[in-house]
N, C-alpha and C. Protein backbone atom coordinates (compact mmCIF):
# COMPACT_ATOMS: atom_id res chain seq x y z
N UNK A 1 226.39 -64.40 -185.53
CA UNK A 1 225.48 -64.17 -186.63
C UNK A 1 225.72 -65.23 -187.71
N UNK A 2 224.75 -65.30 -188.17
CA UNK A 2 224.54 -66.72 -189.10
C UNK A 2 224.98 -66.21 -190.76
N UNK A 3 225.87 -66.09 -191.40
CA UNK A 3 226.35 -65.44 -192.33
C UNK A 3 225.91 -66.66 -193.69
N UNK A 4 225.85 -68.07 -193.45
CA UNK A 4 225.45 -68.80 -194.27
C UNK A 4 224.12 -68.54 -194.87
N UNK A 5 224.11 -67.50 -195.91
CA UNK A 5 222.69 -66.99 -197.07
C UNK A 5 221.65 -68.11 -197.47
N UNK A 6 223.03 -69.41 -197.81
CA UNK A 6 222.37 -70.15 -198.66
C UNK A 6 221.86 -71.50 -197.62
N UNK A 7 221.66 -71.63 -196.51
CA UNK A 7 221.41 -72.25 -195.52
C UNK A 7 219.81 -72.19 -195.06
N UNK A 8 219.28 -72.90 -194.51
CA UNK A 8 218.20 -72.83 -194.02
C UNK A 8 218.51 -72.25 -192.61
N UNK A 9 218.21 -71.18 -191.82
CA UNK A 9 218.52 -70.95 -190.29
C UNK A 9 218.03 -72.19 -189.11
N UNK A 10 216.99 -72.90 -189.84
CA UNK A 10 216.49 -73.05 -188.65
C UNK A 10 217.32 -74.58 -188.49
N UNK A 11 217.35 -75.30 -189.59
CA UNK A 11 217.58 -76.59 -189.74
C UNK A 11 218.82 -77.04 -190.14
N UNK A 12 219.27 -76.08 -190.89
CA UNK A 12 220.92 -75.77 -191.72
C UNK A 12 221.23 -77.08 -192.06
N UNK A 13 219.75 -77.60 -192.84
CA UNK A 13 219.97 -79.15 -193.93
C UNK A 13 219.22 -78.57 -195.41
N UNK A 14 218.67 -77.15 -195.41
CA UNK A 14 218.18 -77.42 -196.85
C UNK A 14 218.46 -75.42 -197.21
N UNK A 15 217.87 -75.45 -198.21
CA UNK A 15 218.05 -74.11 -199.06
C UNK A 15 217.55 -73.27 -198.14
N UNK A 16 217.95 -72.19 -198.09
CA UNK A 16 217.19 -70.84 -197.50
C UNK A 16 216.07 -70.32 -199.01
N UNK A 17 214.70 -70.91 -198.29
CA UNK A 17 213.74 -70.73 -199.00
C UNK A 17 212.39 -71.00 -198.72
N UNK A 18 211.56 -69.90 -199.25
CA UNK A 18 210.32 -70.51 -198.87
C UNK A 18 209.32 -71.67 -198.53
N UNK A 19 209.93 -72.63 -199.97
CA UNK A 19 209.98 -73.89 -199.78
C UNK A 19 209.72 -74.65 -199.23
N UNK A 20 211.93 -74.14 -198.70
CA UNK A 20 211.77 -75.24 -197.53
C UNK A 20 211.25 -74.97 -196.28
N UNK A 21 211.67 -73.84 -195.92
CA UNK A 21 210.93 -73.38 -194.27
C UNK A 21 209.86 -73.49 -194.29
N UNK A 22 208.52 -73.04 -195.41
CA UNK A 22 207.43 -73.54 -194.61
C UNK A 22 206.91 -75.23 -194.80
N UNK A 23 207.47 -75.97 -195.63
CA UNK A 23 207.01 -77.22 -195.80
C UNK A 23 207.98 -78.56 -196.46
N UNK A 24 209.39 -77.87 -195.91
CA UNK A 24 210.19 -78.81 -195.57
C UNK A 24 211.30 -79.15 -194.83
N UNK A 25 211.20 -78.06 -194.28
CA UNK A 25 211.85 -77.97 -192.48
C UNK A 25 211.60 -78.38 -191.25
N UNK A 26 212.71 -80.02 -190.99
CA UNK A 26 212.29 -80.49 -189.96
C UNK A 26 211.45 -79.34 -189.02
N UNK A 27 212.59 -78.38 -188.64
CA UNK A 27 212.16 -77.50 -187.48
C UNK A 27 210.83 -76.86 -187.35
N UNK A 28 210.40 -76.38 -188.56
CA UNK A 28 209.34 -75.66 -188.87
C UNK A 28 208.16 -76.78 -188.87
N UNK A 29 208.45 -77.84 -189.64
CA UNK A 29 207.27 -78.97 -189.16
C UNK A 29 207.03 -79.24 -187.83
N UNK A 30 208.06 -79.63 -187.35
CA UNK A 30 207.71 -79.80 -185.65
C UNK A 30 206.87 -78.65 -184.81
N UNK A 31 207.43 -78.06 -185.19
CA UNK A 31 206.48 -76.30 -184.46
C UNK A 31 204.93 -77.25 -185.28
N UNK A 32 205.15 -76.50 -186.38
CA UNK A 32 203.50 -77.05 -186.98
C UNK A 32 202.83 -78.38 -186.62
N UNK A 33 203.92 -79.43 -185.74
CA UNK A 33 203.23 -80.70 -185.43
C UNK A 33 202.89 -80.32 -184.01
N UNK A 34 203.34 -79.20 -183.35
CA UNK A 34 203.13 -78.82 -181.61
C UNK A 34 202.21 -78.10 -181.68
N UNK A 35 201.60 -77.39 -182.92
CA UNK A 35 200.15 -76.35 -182.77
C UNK A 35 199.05 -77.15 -182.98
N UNK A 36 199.21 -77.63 -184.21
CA UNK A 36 197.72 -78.39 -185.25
C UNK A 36 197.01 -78.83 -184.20
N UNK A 37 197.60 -79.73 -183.32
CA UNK A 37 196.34 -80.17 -182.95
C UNK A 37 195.66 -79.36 -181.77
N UNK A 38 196.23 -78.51 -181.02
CA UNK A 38 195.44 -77.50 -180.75
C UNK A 38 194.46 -76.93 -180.89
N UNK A 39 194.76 -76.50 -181.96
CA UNK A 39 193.65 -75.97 -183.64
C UNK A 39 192.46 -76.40 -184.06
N UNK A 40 192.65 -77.84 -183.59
CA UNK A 40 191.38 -79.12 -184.28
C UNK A 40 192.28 -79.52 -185.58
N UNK A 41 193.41 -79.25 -185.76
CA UNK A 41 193.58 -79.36 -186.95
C UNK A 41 195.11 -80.54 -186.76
N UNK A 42 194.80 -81.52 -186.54
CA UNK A 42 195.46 -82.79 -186.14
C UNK A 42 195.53 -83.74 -187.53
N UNK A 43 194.46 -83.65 -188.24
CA UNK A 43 194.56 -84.71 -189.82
C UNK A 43 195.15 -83.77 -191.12
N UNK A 44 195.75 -82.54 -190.61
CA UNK A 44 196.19 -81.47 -191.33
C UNK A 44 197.80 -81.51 -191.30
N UNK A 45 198.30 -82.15 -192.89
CA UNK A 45 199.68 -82.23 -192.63
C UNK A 45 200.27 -80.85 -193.48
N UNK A 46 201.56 -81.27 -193.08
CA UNK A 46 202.22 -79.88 -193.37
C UNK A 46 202.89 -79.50 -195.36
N UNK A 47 201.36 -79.42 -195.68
CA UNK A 47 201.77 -79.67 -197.23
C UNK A 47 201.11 -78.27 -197.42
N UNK A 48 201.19 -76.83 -198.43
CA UNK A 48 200.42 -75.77 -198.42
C UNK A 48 199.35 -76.55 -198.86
N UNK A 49 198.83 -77.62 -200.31
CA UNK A 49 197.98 -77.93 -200.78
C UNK A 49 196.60 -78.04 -199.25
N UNK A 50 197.07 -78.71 -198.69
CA UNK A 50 196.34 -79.34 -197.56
C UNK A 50 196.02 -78.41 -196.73
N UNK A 51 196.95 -77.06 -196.09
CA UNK A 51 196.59 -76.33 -195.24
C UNK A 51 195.49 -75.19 -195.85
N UNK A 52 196.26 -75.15 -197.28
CA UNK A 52 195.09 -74.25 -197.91
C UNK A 52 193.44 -74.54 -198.53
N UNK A 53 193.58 -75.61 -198.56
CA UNK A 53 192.56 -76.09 -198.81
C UNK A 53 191.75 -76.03 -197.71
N UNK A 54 192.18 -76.53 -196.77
CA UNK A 54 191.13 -76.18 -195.37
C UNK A 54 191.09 -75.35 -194.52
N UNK A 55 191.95 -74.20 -195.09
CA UNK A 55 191.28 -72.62 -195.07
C UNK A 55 190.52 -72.49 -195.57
N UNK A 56 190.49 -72.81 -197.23
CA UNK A 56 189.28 -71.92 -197.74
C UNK A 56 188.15 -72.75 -197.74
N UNK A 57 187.70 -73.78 -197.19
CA UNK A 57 186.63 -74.44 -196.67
C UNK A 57 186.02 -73.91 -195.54
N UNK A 58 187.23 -73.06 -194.52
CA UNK A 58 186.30 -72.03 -193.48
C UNK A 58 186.56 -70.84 -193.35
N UNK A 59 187.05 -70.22 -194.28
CA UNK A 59 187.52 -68.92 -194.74
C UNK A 59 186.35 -68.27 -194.34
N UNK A 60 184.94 -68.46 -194.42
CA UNK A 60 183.87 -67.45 -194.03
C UNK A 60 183.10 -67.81 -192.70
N UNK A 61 183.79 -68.29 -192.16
CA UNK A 61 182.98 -69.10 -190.83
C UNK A 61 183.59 -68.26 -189.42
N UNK A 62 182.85 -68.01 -189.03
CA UNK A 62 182.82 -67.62 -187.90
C UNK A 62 183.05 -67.87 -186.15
N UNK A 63 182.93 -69.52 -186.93
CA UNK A 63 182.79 -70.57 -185.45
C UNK A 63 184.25 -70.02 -184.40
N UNK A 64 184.08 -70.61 -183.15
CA UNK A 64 185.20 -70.25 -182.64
C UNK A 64 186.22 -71.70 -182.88
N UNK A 65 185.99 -72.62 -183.26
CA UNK A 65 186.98 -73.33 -183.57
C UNK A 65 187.99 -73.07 -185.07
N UNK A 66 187.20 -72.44 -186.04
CA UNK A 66 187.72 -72.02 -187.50
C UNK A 66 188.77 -71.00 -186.88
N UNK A 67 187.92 -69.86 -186.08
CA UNK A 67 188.59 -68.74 -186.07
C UNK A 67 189.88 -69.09 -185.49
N UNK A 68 189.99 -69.76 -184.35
CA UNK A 68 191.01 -70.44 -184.05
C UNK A 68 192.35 -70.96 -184.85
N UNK A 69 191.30 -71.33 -185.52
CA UNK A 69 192.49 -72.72 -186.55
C UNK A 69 193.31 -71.87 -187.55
N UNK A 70 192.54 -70.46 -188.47
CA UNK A 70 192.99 -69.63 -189.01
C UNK A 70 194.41 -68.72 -188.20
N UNK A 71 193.92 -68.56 -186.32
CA UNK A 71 194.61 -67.50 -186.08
C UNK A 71 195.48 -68.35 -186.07
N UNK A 72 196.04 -69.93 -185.74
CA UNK A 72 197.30 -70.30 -185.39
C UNK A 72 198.16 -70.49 -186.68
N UNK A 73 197.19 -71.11 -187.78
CA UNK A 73 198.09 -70.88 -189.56
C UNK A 73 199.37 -69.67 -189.43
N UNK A 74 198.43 -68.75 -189.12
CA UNK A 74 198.74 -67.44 -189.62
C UNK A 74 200.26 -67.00 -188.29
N UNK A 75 199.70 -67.40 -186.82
CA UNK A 75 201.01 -67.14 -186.11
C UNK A 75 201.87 -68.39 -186.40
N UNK A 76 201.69 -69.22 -186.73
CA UNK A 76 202.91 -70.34 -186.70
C UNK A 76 203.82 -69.54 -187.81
N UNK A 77 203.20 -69.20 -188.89
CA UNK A 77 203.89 -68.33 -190.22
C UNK A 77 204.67 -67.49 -189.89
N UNK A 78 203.74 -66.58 -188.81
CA UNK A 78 204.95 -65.49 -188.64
C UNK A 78 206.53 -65.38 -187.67
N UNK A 79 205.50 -66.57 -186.33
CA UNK A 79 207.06 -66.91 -185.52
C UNK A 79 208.02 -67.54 -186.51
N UNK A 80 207.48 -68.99 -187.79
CA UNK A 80 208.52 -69.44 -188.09
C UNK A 80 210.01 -68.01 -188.52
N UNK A 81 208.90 -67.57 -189.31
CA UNK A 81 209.39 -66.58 -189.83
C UNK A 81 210.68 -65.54 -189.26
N UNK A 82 209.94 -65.13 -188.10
CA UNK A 82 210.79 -64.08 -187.29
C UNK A 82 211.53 -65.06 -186.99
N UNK A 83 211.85 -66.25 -186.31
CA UNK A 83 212.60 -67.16 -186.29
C UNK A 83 213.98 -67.39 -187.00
N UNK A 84 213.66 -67.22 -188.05
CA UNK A 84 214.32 -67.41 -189.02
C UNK A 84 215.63 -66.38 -189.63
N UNK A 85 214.60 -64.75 -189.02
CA UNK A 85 215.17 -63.95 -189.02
C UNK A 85 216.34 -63.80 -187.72
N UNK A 86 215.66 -63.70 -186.70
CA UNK A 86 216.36 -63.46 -185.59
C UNK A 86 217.92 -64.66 -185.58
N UNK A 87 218.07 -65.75 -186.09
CA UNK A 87 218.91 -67.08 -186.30
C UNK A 87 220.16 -66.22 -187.40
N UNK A 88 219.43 -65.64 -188.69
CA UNK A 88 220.13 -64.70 -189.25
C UNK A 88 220.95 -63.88 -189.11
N UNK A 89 220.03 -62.83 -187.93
CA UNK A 89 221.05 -61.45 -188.19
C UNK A 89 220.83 -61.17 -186.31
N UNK A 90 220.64 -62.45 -185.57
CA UNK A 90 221.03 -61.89 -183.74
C UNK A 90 221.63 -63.56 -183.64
N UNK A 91 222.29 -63.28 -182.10
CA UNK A 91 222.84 -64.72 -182.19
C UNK A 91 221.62 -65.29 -181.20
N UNK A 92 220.47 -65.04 -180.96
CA UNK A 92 219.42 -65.33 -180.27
C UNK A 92 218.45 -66.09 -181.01
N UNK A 93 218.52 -67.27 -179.82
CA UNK A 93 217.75 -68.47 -180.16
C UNK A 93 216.40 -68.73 -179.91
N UNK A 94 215.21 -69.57 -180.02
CA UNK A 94 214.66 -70.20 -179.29
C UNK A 94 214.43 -72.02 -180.12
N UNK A 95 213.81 -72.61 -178.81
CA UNK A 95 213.96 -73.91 -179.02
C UNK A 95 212.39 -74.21 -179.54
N UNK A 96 212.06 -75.45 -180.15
CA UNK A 96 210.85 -75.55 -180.93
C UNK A 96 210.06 -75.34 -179.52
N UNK A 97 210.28 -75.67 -178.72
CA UNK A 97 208.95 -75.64 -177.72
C UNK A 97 208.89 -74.18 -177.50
N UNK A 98 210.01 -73.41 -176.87
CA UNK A 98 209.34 -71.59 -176.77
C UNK A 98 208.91 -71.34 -177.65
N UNK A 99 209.18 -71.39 -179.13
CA UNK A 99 208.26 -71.19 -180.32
C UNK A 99 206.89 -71.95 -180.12
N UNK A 100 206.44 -73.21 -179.81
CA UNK A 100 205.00 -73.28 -180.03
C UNK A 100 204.59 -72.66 -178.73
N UNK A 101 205.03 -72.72 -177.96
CA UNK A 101 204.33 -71.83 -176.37
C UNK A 101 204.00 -70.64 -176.80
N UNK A 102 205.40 -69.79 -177.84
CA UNK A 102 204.80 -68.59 -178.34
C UNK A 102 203.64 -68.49 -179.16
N UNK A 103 203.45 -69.18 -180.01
CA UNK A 103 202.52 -69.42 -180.98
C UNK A 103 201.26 -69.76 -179.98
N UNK A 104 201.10 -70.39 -179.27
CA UNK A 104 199.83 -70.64 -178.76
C UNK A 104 199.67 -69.34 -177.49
N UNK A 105 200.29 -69.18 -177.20
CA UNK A 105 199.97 -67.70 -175.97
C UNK A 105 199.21 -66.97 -176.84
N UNK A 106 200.09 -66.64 -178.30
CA UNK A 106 199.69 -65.31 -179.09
C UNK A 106 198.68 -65.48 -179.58
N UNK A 107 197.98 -66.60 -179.79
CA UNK A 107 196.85 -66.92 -180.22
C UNK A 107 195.84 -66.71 -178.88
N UNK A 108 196.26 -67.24 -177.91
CA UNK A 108 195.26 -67.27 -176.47
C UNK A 108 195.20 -65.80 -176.14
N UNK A 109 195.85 -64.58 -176.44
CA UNK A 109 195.70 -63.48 -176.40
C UNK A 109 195.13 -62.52 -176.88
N UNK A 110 195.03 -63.54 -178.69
CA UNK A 110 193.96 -62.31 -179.31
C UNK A 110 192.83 -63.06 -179.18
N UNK A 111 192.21 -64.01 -178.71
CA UNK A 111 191.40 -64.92 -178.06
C UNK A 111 190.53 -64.29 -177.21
N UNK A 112 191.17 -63.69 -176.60
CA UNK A 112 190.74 -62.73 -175.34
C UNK A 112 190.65 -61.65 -175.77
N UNK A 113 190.16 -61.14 -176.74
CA UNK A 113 189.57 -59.93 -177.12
C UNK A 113 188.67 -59.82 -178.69
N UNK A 114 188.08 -61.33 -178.21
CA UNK A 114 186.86 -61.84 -179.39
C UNK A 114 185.75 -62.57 -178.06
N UNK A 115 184.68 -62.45 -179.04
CA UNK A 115 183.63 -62.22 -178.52
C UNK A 115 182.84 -63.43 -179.52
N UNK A 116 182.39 -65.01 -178.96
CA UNK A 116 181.69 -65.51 -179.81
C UNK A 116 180.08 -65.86 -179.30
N UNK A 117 179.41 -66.42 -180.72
CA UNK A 117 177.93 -67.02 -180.47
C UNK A 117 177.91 -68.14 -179.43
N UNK A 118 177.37 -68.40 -178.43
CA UNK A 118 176.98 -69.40 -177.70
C UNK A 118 176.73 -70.86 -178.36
N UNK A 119 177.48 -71.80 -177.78
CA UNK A 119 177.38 -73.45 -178.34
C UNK A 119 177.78 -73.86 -177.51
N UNK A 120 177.39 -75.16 -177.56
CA UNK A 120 178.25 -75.99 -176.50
C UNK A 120 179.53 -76.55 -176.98
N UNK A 121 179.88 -76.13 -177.99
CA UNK A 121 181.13 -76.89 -179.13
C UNK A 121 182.04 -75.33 -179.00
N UNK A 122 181.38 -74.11 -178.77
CA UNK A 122 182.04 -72.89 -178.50
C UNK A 122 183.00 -72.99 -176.68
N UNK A 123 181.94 -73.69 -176.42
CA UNK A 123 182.06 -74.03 -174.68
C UNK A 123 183.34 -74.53 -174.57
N UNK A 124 183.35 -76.32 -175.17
CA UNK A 124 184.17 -76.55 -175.19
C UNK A 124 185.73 -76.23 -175.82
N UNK A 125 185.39 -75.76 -176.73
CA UNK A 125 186.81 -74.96 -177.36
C UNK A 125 187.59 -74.02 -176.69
N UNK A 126 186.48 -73.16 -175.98
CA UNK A 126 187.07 -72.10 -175.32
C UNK A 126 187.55 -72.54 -174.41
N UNK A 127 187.62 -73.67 -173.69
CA UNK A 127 187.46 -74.38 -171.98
C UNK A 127 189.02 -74.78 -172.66
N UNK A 128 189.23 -75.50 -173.36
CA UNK A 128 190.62 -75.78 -174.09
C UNK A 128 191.63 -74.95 -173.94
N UNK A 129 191.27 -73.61 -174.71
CA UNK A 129 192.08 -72.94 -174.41
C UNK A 129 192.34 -71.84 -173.51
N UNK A 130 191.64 -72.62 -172.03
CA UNK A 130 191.55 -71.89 -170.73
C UNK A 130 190.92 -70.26 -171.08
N UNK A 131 190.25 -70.05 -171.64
CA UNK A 131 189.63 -68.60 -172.20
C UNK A 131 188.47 -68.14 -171.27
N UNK A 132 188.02 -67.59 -170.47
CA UNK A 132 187.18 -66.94 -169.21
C UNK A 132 185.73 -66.91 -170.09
N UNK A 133 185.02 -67.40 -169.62
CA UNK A 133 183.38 -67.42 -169.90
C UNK A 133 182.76 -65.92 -170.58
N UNK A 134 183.31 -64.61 -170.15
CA UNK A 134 183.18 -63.37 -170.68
C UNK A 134 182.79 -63.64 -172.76
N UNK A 135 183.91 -64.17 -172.97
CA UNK A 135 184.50 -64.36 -174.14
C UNK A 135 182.97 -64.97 -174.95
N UNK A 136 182.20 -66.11 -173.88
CA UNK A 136 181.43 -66.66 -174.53
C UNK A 136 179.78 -66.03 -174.69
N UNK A 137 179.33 -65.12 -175.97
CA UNK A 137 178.23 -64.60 -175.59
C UNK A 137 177.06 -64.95 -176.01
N UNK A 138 176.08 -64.47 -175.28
CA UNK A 138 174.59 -65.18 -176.08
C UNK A 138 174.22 -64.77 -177.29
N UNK A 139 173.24 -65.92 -177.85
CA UNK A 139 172.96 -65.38 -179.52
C UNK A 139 172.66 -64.31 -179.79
N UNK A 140 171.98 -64.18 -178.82
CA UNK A 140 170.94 -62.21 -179.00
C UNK A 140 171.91 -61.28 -179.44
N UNK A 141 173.73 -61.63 -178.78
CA UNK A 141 174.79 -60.69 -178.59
C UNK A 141 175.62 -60.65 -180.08
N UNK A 142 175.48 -61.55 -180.71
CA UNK A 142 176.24 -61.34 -181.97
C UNK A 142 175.49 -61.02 -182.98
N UNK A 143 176.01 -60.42 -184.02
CA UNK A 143 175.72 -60.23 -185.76
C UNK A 143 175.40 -61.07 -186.53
């Protein structure tokens, strides 16, 4: 167990702090450099100014590429997170790559139980992230 409070878990080069884990932790950047572009979100560096900003540019959008890009923000946050915890208080690891594999499964999972408008830009997104044609529905079918 990782008894160092004042340590970063993941990187054990900077403060144990919000800070640094989400936007100045080698470790935590790298995860965030193994999702983004996934996401579409490849010209998106790891600054909050920047990530938040282009949330709330598609904060009301529906597309399946936004919805996307939102769900991985939001799991990269929470693996770093549990990450961070588990480094803490288990002596159980994982390496940046099982973390983005996790991060992108968990995203390809709730993936598969959304339902979008028909595009050919929906097509291709979904084809990306190997997602079954079901997923993709006609206009008539959505709100």
């Amino acid at each position: 167990m990782n008894l160092n409070l004042l340590c970063c878990s993941l990187c054990s080069r900077g403060p144990d702090s919000h800070e640094h884990l989400f936007f100045e932790c080698d470790e935590a950047k790298n995860i965030w450099y193994g999702v983004r572009e996934k996401a579409g979100m490849g010209a998106i560096q790891n600054s909050w100014n920047d990530i938040f900003e282009y949330l709330l540019s598609i904060a009301n959008s529906k597309k399946a590429a936004n919805v996307i890009a939102k769900l991985v923000v939001g799991a990269t946050v929470y693996f770093v997170w549990e990450e961070r915890n588990r480094r803490l208080f288990t002596p159980k690891r994982r390496t940046k790559e099982q973390l983005i594999e996790v991060v992108l499964f968990t995203v390809r999972m709730k993936l598969h139980t959304m339902r979008f408008r028909y595009s050919v830009h929906t097509e291709h997104v979904l084809q990306e992230w190997s997602l079954p044609r079901g997923l993709r529905v006609a206009d008539d079918d959505c709100g």
